[in-house]
C-alpha atoms as a PDB file:
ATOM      1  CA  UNK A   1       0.000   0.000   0.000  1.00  0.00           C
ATOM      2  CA  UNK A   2       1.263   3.086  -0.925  1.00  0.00           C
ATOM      3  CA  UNK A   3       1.932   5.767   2.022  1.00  0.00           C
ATOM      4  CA  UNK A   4       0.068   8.825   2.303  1.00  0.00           C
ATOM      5  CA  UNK A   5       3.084  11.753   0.650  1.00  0.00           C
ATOM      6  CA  UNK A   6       4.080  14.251   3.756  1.00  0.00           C
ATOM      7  CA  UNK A   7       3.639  17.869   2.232  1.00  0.00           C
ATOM      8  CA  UNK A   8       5.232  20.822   3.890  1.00  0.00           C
ATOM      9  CA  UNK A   9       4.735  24.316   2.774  1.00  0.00           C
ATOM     10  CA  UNK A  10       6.885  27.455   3.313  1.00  0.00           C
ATOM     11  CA  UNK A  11       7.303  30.953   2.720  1.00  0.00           C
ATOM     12  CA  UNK A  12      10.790  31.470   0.577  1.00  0.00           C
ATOM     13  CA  UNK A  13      12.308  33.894   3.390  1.00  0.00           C
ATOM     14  CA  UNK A  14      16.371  32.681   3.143  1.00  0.00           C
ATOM     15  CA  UNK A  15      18.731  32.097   0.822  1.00  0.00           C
ATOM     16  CA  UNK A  16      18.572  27.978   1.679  1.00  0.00           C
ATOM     17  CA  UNK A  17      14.530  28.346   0.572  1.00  0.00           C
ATOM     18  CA  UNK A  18      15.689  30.339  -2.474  1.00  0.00           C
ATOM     19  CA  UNK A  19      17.709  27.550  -3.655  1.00  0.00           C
ATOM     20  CA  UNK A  20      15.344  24.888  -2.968  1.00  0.00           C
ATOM     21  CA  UNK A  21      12.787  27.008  -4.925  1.00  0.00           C
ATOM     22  CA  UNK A  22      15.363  27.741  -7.871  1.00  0.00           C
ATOM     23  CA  UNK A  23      15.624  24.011  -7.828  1.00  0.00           C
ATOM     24  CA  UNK A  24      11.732  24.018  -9.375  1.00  0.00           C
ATOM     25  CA  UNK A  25      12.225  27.261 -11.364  1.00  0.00           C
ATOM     26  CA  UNK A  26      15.094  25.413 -12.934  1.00  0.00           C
ATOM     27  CA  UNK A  27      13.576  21.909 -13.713  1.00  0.00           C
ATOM     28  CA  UNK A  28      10.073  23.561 -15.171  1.00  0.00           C
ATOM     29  CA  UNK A  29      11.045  26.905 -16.583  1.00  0.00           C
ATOM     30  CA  UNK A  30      14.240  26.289 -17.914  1.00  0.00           C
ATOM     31  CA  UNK A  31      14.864  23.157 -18.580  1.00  0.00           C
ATOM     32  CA  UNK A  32      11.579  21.504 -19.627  1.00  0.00           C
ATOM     33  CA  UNK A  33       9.457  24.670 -21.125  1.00  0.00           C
ATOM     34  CA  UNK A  34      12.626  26.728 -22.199  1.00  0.00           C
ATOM     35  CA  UNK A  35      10.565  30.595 -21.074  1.00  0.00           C
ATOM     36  CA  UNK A  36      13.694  31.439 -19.366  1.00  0.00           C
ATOM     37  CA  UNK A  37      17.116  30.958 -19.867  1.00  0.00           C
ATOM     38  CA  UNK A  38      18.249  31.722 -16.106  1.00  0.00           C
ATOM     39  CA  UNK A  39      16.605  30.642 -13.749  1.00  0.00           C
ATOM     40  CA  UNK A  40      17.718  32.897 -10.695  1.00  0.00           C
ATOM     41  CA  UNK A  41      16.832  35.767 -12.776  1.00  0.00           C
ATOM     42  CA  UNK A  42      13.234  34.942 -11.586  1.00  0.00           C
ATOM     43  CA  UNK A  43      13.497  35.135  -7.796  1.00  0.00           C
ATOM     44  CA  UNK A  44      16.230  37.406  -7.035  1.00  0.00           C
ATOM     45  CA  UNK A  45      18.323  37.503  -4.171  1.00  0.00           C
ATOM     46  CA  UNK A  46      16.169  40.710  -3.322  1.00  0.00           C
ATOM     47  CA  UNK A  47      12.492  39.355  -3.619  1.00  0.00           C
ATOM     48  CA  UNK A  48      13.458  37.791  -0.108  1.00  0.00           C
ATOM     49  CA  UNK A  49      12.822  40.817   1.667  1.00  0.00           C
ATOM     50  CA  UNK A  50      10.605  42.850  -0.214  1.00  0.00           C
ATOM     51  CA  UNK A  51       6.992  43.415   1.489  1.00  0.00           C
ATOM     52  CA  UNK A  52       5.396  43.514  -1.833  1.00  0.00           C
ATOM     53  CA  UNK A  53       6.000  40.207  -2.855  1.00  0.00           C
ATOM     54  CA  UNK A  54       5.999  36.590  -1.773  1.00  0.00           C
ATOM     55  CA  UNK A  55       7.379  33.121  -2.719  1.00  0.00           C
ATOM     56  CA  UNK A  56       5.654  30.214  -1.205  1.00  0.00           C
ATOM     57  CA  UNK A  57       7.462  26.831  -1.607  1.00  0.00           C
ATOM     58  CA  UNK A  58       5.993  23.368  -1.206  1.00  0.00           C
ATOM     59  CA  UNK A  59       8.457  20.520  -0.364  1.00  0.00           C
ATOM     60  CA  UNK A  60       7.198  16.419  -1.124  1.00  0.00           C
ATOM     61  CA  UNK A  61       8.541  13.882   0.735  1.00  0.00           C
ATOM     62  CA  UNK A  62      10.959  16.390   1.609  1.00  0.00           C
ATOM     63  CA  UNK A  63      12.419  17.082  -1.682  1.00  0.00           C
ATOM     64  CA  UNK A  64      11.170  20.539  -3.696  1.00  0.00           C
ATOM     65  CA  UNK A  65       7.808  19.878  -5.540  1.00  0.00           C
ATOM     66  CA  UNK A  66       6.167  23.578  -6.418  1.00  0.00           C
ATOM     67  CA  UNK A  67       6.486  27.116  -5.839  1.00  0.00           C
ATOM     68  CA  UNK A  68       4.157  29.921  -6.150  1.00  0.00           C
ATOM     69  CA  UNK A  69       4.931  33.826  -6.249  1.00  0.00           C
ATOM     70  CA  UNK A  70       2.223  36.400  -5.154  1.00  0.00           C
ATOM     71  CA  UNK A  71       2.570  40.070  -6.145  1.00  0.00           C
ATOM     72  CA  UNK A  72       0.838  42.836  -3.810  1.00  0.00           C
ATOM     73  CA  UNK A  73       0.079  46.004  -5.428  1.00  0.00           C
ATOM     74  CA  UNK A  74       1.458  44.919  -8.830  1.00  0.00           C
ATOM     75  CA  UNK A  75       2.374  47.760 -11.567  1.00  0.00           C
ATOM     76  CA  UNK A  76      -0.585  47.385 -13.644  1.00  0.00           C
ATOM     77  CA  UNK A  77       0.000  50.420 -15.705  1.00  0.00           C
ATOM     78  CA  UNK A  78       3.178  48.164 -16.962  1.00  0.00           C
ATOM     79  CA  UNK A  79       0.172  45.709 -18.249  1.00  0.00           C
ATOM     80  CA  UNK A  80      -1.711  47.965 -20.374  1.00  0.00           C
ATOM     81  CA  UNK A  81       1.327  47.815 -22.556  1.00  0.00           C
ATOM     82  CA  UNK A  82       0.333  44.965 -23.541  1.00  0.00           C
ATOM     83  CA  UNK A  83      -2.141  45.796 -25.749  1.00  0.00           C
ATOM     84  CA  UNK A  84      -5.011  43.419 -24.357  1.00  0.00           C
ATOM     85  CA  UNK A  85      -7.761  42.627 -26.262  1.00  0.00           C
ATOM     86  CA  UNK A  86     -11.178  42.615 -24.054  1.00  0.00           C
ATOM     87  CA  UNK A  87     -13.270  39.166 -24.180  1.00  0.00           C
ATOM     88  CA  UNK A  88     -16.359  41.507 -22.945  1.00  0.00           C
ATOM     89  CA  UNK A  89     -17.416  45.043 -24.169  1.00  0.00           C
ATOM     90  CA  UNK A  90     -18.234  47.573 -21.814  1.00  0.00           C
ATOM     91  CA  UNK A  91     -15.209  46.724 -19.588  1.00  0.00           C
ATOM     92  CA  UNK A  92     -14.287  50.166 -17.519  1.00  0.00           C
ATOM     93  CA  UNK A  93     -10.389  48.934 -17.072  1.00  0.00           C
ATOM     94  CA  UNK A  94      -9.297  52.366 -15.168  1.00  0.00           C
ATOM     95  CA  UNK A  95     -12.331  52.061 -13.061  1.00  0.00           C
ATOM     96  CA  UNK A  96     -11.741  48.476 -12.097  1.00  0.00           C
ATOM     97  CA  UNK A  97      -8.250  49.652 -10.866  1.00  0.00           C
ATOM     98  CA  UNK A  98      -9.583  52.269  -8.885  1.00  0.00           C
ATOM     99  CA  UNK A  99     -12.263  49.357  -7.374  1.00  0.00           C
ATOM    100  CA  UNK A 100     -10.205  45.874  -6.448  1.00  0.00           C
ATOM    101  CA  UNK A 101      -7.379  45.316  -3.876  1.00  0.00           C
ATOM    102  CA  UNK A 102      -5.622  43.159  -7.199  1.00  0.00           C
ATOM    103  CA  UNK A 103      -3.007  40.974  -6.190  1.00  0.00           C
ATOM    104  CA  UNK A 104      -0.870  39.512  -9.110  1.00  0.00           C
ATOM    105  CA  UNK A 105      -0.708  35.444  -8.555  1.00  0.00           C
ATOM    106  CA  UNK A 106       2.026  33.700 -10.907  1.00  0.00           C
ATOM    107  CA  UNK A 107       5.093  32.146 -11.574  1.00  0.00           C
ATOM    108  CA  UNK A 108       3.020  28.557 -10.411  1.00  0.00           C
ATOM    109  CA  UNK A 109       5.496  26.009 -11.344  1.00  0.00           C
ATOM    110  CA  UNK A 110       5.384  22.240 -10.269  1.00  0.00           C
ATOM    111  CA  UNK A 111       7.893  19.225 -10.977  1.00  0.00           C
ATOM    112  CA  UNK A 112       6.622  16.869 -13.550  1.00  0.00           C
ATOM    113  CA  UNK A 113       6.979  13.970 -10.930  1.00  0.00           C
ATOM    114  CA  UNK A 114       4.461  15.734  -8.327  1.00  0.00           C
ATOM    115  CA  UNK A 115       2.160  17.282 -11.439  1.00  0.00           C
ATOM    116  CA  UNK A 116      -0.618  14.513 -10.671  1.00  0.00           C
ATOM    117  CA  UNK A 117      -0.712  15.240  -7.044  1.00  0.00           C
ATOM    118  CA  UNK A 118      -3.158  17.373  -5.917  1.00  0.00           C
ATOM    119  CA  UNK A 119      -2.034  18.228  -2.616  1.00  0.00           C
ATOM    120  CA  UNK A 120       0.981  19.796  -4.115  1.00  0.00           C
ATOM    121  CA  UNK A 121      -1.102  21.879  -6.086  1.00  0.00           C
ATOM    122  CA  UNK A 122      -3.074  22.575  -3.508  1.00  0.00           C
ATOM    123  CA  UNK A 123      -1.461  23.234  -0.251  1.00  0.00           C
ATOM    124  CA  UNK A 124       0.760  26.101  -2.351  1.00  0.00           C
ATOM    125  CA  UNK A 125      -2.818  27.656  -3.169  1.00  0.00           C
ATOM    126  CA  UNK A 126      -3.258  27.202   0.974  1.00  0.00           C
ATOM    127  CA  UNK A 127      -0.682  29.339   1.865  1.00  0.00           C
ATOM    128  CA  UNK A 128      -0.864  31.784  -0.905  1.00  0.00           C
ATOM    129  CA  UNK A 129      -4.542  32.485  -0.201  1.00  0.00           C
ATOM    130  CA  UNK A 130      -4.059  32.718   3.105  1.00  0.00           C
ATOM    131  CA  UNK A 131      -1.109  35.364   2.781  1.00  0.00           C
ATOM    132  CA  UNK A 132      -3.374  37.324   0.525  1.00  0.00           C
ATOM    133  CA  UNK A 133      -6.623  37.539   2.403  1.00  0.00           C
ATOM    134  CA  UNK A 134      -4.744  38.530   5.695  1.00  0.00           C
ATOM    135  CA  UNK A 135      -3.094  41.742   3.798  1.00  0.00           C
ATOM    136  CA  UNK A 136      -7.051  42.757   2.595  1.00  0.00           C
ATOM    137  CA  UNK A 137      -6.645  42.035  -1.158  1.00  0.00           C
ATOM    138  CA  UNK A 138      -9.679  40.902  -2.442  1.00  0.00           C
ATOM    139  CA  UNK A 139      -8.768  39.764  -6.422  1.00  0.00           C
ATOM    140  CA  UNK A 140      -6.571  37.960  -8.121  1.00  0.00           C
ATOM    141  CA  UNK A 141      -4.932  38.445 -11.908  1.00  0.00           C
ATOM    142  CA  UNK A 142      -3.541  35.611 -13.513  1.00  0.00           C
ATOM    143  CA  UNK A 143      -2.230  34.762 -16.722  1.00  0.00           C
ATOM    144  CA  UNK A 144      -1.938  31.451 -18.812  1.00  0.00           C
ATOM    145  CA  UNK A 145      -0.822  30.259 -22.178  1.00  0.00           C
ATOM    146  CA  UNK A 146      -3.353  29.190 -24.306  1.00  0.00           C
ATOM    147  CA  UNK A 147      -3.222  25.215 -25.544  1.00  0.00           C
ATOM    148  CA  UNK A 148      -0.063  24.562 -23.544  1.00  0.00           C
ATOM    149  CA  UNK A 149       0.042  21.286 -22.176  1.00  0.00           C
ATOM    150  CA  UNK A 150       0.447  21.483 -18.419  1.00  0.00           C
ATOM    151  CA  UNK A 151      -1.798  24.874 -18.265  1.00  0.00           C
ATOM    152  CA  UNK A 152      -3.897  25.663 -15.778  1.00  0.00           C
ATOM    153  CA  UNK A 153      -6.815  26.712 -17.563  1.00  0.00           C
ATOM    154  CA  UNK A 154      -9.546  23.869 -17.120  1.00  0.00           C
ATOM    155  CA  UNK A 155      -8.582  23.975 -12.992  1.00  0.00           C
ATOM    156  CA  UNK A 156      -8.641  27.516 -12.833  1.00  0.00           C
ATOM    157  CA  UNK A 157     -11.861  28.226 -14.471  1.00  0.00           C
ATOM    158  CA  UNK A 158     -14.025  24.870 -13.521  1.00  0.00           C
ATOM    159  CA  UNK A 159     -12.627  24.277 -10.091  1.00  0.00           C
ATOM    160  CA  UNK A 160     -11.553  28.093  -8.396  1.00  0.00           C
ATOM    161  CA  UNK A 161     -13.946  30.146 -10.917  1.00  0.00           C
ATOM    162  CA  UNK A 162     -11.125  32.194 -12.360  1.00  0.00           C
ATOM    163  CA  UNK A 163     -12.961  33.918 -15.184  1.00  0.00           C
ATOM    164  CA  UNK A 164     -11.261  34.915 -18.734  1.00  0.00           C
ATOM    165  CA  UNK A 165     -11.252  38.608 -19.027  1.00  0.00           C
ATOM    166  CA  UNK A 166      -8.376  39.163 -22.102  1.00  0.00           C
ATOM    167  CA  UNK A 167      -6.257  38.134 -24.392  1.00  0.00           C
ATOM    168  CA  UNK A 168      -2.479  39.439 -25.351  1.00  0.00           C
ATOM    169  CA  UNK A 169       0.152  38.201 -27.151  1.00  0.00           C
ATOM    170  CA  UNK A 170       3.506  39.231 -25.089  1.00  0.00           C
ATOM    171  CA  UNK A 171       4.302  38.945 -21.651  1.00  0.00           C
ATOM    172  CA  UNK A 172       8.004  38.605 -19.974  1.00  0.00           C
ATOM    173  CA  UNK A 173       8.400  35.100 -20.709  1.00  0.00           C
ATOM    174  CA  UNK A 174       9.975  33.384 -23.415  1.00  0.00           C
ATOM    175  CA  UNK A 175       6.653  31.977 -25.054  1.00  0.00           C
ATOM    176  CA  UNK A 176       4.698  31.899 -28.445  1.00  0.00           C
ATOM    177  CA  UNK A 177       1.570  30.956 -27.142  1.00  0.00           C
ATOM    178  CA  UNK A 178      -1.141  33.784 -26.794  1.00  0.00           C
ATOM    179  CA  UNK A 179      -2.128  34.621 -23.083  1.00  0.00           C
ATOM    180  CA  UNK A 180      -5.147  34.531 -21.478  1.00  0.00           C
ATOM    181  CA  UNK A 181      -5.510  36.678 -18.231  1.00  0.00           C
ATOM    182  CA  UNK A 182      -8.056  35.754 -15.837  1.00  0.00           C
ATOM    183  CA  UNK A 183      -9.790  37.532 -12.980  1.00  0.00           C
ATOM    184  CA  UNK A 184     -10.723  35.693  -9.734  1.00  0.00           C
ATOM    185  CA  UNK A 185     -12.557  37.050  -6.884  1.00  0.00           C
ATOM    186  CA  UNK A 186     -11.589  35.028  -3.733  1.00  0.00           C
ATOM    187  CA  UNK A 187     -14.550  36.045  -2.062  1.00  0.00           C
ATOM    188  CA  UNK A 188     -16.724  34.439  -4.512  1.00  0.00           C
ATOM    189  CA  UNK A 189     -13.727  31.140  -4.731  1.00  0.00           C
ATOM    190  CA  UNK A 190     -14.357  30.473  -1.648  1.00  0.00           C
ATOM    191  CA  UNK A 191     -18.347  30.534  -1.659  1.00  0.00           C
ATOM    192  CA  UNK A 192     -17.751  28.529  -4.711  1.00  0.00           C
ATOM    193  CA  UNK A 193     -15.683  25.817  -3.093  1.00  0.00           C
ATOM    194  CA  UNK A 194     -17.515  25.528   0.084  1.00  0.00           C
ATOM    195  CA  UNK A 195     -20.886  25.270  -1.320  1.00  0.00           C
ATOM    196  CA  UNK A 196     -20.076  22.895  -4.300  1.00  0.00           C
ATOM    197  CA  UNK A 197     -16.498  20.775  -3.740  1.00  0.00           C
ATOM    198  CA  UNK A 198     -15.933  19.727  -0.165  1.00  0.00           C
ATOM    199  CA  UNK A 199     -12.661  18.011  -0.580  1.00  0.00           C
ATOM    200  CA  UNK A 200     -10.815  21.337  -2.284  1.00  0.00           C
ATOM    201  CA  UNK A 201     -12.581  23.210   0.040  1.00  0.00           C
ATOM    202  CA  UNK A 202     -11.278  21.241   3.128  1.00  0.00           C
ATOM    203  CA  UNK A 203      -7.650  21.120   1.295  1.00  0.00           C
ATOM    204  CA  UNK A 204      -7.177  24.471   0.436  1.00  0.00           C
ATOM    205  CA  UNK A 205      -8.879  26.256   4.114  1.00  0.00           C
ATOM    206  CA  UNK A 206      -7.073  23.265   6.155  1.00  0.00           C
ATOM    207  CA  UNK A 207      -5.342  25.029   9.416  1.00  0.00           C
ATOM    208  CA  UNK A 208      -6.830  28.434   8.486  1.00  0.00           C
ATOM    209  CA  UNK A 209      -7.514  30.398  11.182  1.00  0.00           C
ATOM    210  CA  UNK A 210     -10.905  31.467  12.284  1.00  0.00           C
ATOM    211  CA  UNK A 211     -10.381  35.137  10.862  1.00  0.00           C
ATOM    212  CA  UNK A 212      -9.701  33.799   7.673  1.00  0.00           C
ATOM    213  CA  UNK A 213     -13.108  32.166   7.422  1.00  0.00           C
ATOM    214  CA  UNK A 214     -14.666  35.255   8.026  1.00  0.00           C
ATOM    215  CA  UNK A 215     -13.358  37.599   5.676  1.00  0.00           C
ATOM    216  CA  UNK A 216     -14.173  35.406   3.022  1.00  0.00           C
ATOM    217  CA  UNK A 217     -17.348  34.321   4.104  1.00  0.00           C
ATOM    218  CA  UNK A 218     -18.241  37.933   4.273  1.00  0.00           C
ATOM    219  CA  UNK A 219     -19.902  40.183   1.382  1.00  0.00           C
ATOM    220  CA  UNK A 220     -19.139  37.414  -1.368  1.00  0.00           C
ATOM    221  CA  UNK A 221     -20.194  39.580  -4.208  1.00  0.00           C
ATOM    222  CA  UNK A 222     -22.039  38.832  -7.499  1.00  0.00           C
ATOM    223  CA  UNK A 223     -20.892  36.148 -10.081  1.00  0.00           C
ATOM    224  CA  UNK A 224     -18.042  37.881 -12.191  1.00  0.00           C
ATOM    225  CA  UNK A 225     -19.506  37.543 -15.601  1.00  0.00           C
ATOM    226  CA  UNK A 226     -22.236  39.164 -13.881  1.00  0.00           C
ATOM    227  CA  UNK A 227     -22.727  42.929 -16.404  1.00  0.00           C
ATOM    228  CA  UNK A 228     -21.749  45.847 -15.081  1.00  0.00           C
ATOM    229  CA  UNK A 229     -24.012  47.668 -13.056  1.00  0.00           C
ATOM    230  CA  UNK A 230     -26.212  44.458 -12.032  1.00  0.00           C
ATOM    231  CA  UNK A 231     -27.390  44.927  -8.418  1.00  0.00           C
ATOM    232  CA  UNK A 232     -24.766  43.331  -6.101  1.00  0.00           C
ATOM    233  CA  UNK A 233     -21.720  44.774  -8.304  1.00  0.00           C
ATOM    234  CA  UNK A 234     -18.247  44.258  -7.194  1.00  0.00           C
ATOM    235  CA  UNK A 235     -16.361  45.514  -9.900  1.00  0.00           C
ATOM    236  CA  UNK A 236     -15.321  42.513 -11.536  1.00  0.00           C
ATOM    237  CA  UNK A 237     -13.890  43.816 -15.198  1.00  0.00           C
ATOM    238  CA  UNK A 238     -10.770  43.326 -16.839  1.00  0.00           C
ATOM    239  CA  UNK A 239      -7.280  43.905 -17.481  1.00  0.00           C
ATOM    240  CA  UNK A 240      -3.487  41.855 -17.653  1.00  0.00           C
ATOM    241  CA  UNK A 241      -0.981  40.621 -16.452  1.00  0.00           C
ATOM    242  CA  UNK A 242       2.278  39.445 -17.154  1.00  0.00           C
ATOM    243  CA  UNK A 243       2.787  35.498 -17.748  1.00  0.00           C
END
């Protein structure tokens, strides 16, 4: 019988964390996708101690499965250089700015050994979440390539609620592939989870504190694809990010 895998999840605060994470940067990145030719160049020595920012890391079995980077407050003027292309009309992009505490969630890399195993996934989700929420940002901004093998896409959209808000063609990784950036409210993810998929629910709140619960159980707003200016409106519109 095969024995349960022991997942631990950190925050990349040191330089021994840094290399452990580089370690997955390096294997997915680099070497197997070829969007960056240096690794390091992705988690510099200085994103350990900027307050803006953070890596989480996710170790299987002991050895380093996943990491995870969260950006607070990112530049998103930088973004509209990117000449997105709206998937809805209407969208107010300069008022949605103004509107949503937008956290930037990216650089989600896991080995190809731990890709089938959820918990891996999920506990880097766990701690990211977590982080976020207890700083008061409300939304996150993704981006992923479209038809690439090992994307996100189907998990992001059926399983969190992620919604597809635009479409650009660069981004600061070394990749043909058109993007497609995605809004999530994690307000409404979490209503979403707990209402219809106990066992991501359980995996991705497990240890959260009571607070935690709270926020997000509080003021879930309306669904995202929702029009503007439906009663119940949150904000929810579009713009990029980088991939």
């Amino acid at each position: 019988m095969r024995s349960k895998t022991a997942i631990r999840t950190v925050r990349v605060d040191c330089e021994a964390l840094r290399e452990c994470a580089l370690e997955v940067l390096g294997a997915t990145y680099r070497d197997e996708k070829r969007w960056v030719r240096d690794a390091a160049a992705q988690m510099p020595l200085s994103d350990l101690w900027r307050e803006d920012l953070a890596w989480f890391l996710v170790f299987a079995d002991g050895a380093p499965a996943g990491v995870i980077r969260v950006l607070y407050s990112p530049p998103l003027d930088q973004y509209r250089k990117y000449r997105l292309r709206c998937l809805h009309e209407g969208i107010d992009v300069d008022a949605l700015l103004a509107r949503c505490a937008i956290a930037e969630i990216g650089r989600f890399a896991v080995v190809p050994q731990a890709r089938r195993q959820v918990s891996v996934v999920l506990a880097l989700l766990r701690e990211a979440i977590a982080d976020t929420v207890r700083r008061g940002f409300t939304h996150y901004l993704t981006d992923v390539f479209e038809g690439e093998p090992h994307s996100p896409y189907a998990f992001h959209t059926r399983v969190l609620g992620f919604v597809p808000v635009a479409i650009h063609d660069t981004g600061e990784l070394h990749c043909d592939r058109r993007r497609i950036t995605m809004l999530l409210d994690l307000r409404e993810c979490y209503t979403r989870l707990r209402s219809g998929n106990g066992y991501f629910y359980r995996l991705i709140t497990e240890g959260w504190e009571d607070g935690l619960h709270a926020s997000l159980a509080r003021g879930a707003g309306r669904p995202v694809n929702e029009p503007a200016g439906s009663a119940g409106n949150t904000g929810i519109a579009a713009v990029g990010t980088a991939a």
